[in-house]
C-alpha atoms as a PDB file:
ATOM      1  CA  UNK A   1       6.638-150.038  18.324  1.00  0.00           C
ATOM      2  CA  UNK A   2       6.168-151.397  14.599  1.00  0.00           C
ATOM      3  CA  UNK A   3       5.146-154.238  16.036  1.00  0.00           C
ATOM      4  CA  UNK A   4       2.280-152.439  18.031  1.00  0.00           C
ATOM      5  CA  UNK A   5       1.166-151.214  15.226  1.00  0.00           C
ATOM      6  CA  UNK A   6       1.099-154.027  13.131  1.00  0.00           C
ATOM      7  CA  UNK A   7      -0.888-155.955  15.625  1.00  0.00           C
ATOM      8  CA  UNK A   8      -3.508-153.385  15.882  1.00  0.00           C
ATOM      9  CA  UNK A   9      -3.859-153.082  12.362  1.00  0.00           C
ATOM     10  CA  UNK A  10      -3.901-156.686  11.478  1.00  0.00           C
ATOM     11  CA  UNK A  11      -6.868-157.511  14.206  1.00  0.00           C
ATOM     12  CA  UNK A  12      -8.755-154.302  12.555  1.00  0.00           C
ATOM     13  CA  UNK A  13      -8.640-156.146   9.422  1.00  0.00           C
ATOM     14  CA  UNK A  14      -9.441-159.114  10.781  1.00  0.00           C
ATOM     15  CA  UNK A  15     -12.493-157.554  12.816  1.00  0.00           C
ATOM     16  CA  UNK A  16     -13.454-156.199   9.028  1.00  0.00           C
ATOM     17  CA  UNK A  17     -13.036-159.362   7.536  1.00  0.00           C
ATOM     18  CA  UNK A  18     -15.157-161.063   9.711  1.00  0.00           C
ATOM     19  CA  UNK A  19     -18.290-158.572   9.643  1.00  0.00           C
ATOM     20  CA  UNK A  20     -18.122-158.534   5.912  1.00  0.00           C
ATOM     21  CA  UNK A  21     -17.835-162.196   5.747  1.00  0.00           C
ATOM     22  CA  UNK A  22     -20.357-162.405   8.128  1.00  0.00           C
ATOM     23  CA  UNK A  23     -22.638-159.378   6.247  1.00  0.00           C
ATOM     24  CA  UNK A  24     -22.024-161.642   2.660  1.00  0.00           C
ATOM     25  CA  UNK A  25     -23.683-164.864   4.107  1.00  0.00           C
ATOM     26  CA  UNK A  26     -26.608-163.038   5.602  1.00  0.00           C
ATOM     27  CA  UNK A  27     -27.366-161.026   2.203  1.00  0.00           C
ATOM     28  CA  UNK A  28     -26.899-164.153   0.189  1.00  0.00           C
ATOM     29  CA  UNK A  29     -29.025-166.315   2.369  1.00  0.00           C
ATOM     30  CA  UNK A  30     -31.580-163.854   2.176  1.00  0.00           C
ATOM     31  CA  UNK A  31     -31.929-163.657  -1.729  1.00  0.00           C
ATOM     32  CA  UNK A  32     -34.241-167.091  -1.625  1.00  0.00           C
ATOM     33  CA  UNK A  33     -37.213-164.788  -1.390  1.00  0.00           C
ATOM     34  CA  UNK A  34     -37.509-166.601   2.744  1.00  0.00           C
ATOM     35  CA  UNK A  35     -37.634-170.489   0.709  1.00  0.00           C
ATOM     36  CA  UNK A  36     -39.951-169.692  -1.639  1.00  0.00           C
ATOM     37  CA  UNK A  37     -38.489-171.658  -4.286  1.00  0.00           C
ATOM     38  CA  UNK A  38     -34.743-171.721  -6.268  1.00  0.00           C
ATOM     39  CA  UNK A  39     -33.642-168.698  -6.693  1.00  0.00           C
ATOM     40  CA  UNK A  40     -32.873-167.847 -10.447  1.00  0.00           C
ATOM     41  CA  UNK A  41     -30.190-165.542 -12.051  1.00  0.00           C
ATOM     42  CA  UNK A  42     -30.122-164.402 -15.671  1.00  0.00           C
ATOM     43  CA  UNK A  43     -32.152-162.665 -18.982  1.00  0.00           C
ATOM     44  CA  UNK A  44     -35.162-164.282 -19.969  1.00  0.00           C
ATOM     45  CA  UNK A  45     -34.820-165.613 -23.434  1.00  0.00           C
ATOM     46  CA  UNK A  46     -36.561-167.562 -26.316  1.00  0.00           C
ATOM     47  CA  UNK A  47     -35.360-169.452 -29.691  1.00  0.00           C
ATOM     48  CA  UNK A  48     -35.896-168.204 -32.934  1.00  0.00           C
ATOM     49  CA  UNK A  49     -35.515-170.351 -35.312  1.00  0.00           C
ATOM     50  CA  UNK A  50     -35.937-169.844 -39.094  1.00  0.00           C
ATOM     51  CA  UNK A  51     -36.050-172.872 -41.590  1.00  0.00           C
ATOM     52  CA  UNK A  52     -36.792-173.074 -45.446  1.00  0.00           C
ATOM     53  CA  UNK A  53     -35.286-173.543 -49.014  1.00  0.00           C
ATOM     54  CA  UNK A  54     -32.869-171.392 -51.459  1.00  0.00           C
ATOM     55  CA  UNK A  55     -33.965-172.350 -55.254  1.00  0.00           C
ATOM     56  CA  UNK A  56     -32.546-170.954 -58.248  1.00  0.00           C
ATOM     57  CA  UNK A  57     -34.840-168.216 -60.072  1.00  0.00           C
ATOM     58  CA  UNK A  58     -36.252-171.223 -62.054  1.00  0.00           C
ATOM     59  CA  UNK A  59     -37.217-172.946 -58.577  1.00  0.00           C
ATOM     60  CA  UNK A  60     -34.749-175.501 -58.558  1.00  0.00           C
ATOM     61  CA  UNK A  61     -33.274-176.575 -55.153  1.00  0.00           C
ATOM     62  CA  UNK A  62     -29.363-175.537 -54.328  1.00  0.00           C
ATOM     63  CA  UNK A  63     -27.559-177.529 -52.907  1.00  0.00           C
ATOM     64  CA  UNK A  64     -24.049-176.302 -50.542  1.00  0.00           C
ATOM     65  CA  UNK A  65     -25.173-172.509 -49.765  1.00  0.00           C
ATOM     66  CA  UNK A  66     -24.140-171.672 -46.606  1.00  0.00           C
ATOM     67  CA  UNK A  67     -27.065-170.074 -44.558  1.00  0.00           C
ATOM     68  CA  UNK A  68     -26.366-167.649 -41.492  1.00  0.00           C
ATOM     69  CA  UNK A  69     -27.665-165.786 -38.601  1.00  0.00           C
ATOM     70  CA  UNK A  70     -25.923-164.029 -36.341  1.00  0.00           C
ATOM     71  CA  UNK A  71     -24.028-166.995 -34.418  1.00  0.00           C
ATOM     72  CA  UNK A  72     -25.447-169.694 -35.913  1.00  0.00           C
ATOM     73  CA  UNK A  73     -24.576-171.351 -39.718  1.00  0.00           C
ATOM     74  CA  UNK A  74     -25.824-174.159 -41.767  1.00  0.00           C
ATOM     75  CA  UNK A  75     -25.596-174.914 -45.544  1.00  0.00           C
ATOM     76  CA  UNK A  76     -28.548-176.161 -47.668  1.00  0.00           C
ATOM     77  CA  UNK A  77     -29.357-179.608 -47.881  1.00  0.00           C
ATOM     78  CA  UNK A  78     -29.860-181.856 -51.457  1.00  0.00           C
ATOM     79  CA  UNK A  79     -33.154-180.817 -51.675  1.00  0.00           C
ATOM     80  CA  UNK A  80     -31.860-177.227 -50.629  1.00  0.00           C
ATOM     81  CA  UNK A  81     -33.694-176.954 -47.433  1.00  0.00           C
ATOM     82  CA  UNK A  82     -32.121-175.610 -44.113  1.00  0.00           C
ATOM     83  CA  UNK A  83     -32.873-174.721 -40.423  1.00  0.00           C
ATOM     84  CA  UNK A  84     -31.774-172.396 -38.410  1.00  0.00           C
ATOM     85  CA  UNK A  85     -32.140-171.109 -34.421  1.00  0.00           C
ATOM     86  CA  UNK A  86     -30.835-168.401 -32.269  1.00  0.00           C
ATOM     87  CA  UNK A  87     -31.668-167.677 -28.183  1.00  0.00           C
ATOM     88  CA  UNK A  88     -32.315-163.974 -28.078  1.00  0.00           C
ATOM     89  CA  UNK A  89     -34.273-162.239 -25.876  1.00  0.00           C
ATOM     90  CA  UNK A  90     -38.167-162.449 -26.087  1.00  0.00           C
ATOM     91  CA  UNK A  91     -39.385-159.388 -27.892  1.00  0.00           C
ATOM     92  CA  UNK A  92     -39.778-157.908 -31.225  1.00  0.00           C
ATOM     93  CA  UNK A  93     -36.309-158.997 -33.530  1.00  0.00           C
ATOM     94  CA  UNK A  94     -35.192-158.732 -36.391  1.00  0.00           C
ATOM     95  CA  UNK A  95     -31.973-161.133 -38.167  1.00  0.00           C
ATOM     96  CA  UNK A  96     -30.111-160.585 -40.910  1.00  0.00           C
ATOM     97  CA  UNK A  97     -29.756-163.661 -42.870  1.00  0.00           C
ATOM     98  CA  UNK A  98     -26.817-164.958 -45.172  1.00  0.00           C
ATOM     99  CA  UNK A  99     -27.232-166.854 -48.615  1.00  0.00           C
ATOM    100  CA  UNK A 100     -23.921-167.372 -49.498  1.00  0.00           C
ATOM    101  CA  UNK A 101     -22.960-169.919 -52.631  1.00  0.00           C
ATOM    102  CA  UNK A 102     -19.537-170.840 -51.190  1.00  0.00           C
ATOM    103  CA  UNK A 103     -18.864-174.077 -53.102  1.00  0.00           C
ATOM    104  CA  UNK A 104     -17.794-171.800 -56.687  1.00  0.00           C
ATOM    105  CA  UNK A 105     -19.197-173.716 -59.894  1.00  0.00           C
ATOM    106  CA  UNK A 106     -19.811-176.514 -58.245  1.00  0.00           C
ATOM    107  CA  UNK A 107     -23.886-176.253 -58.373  1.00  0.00           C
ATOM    108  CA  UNK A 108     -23.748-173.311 -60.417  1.00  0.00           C
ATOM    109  CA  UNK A 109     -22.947-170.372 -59.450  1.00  0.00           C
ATOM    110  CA  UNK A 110     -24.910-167.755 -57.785  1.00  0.00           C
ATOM    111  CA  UNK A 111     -24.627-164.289 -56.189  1.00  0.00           C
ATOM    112  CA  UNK A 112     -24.679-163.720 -52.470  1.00  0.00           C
ATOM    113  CA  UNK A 113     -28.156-162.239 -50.306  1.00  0.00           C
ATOM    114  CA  UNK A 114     -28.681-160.644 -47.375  1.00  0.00           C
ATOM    115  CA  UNK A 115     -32.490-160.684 -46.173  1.00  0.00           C
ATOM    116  CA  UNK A 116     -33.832-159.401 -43.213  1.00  0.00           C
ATOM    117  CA  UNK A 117     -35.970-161.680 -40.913  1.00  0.00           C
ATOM    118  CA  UNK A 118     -38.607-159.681 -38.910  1.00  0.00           C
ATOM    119  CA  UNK A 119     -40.476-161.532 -35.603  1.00  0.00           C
ATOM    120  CA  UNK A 120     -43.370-158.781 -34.425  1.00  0.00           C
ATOM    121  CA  UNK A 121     -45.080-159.965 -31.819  1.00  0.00           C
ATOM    122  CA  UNK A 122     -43.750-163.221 -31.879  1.00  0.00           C
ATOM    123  CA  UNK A 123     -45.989-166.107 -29.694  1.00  0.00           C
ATOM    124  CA  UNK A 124     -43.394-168.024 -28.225  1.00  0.00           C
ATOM    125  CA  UNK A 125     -44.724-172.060 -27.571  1.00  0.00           C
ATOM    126  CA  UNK A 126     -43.218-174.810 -25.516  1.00  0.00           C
ATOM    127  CA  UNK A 127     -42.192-172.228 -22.339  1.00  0.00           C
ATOM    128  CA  UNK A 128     -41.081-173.413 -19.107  1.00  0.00           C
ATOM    129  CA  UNK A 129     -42.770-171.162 -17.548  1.00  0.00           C
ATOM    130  CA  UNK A 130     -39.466-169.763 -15.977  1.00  0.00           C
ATOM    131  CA  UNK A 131     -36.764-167.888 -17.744  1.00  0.00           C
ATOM    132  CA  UNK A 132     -37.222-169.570 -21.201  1.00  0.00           C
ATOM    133  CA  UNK A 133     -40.150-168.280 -22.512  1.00  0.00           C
ATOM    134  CA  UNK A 134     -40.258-170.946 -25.522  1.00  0.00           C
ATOM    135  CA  UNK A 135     -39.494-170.665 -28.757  1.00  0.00           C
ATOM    136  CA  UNK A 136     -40.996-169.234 -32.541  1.00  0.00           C
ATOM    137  CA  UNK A 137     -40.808-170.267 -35.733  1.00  0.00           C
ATOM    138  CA  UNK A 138     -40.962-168.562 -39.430  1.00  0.00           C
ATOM    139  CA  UNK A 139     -40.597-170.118 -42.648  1.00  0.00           C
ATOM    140  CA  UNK A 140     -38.351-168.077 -45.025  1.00  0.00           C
ATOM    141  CA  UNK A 141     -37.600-169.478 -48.766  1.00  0.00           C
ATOM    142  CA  UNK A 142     -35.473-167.635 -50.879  1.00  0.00           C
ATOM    143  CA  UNK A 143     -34.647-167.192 -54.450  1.00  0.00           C
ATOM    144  CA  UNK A 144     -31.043-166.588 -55.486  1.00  0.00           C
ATOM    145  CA  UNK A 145     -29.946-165.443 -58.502  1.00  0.00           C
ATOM    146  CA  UNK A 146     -27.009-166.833 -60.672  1.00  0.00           C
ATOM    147  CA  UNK A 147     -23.910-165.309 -60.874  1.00  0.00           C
ATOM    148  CA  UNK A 148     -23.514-164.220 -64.788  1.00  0.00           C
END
């Protein structure tokens, strides 16, 4: 009798099995839009990017600050310069930005700053015309001030 039962049940699940299988590859081949091109998954997205120099309040160039935004970290050059770029999505943004002297006395020392990046309307160059719509630019220079 168990055995019945078990044999019923395991060609209903097998019946099951098969029509969903069955229902999976004809919703999946269906997705490509009837071969109208690759089909293409995701959130379309852009690079920001932000580049510039951190000087001293007498414009001198630091050296050794370490520079972040959000994921993404660099420290200052010789010359003090750095450069900077995050994938986000393409609309209005705004970063937060971290000057941070992490190196002590080293190059002097100076106090930590938090600026806020804002991209309004950004115009986003360079797209592929498919899910990355490019990527925008702004210069941002900074001024820290020393640590007394």
């Amino acid at each position: 009798m168990k055995q019945k039962v078990l044999k019923k049940c395991n060609k209903l699940i097998a019946v099951l099995l098969s029509i969903m299988g069955i229902g999976g590859t004809i919703s999946f081949t269906g997705c490509d839009g009837g071969g109208n091109g690759a089909v293409e998954y995701g959130t379309p997205h852009a690079t920001f990017k932000i580049y510039g120099a951190v000087t001293s309040e007498n414009k001198v160039a630091i050296p050794n600050i370490k520079v972040k935004m959000q994921y993404d970290s660099t420290y200052t050059d010789e010359k003090g310069k750095y450069a900077l770029q995050v994938v986000e999505f393409p609309q209005d943004q705004n970063f937060t930005v971290r000057y941070e002297d992490i190196d002590g006395s080293d190059n002097g020392s100076y106090l930590l700053k938090d600026s806020i990046v804002e991209f309004k309307d950004p115009q986003f160059e360079n797209s592929t015309g498919s899910w990355d719509r490019g990527e925008t630019a702004k210069e941002v220079n900074v001024e820290l001030s020393e640590d007394k």
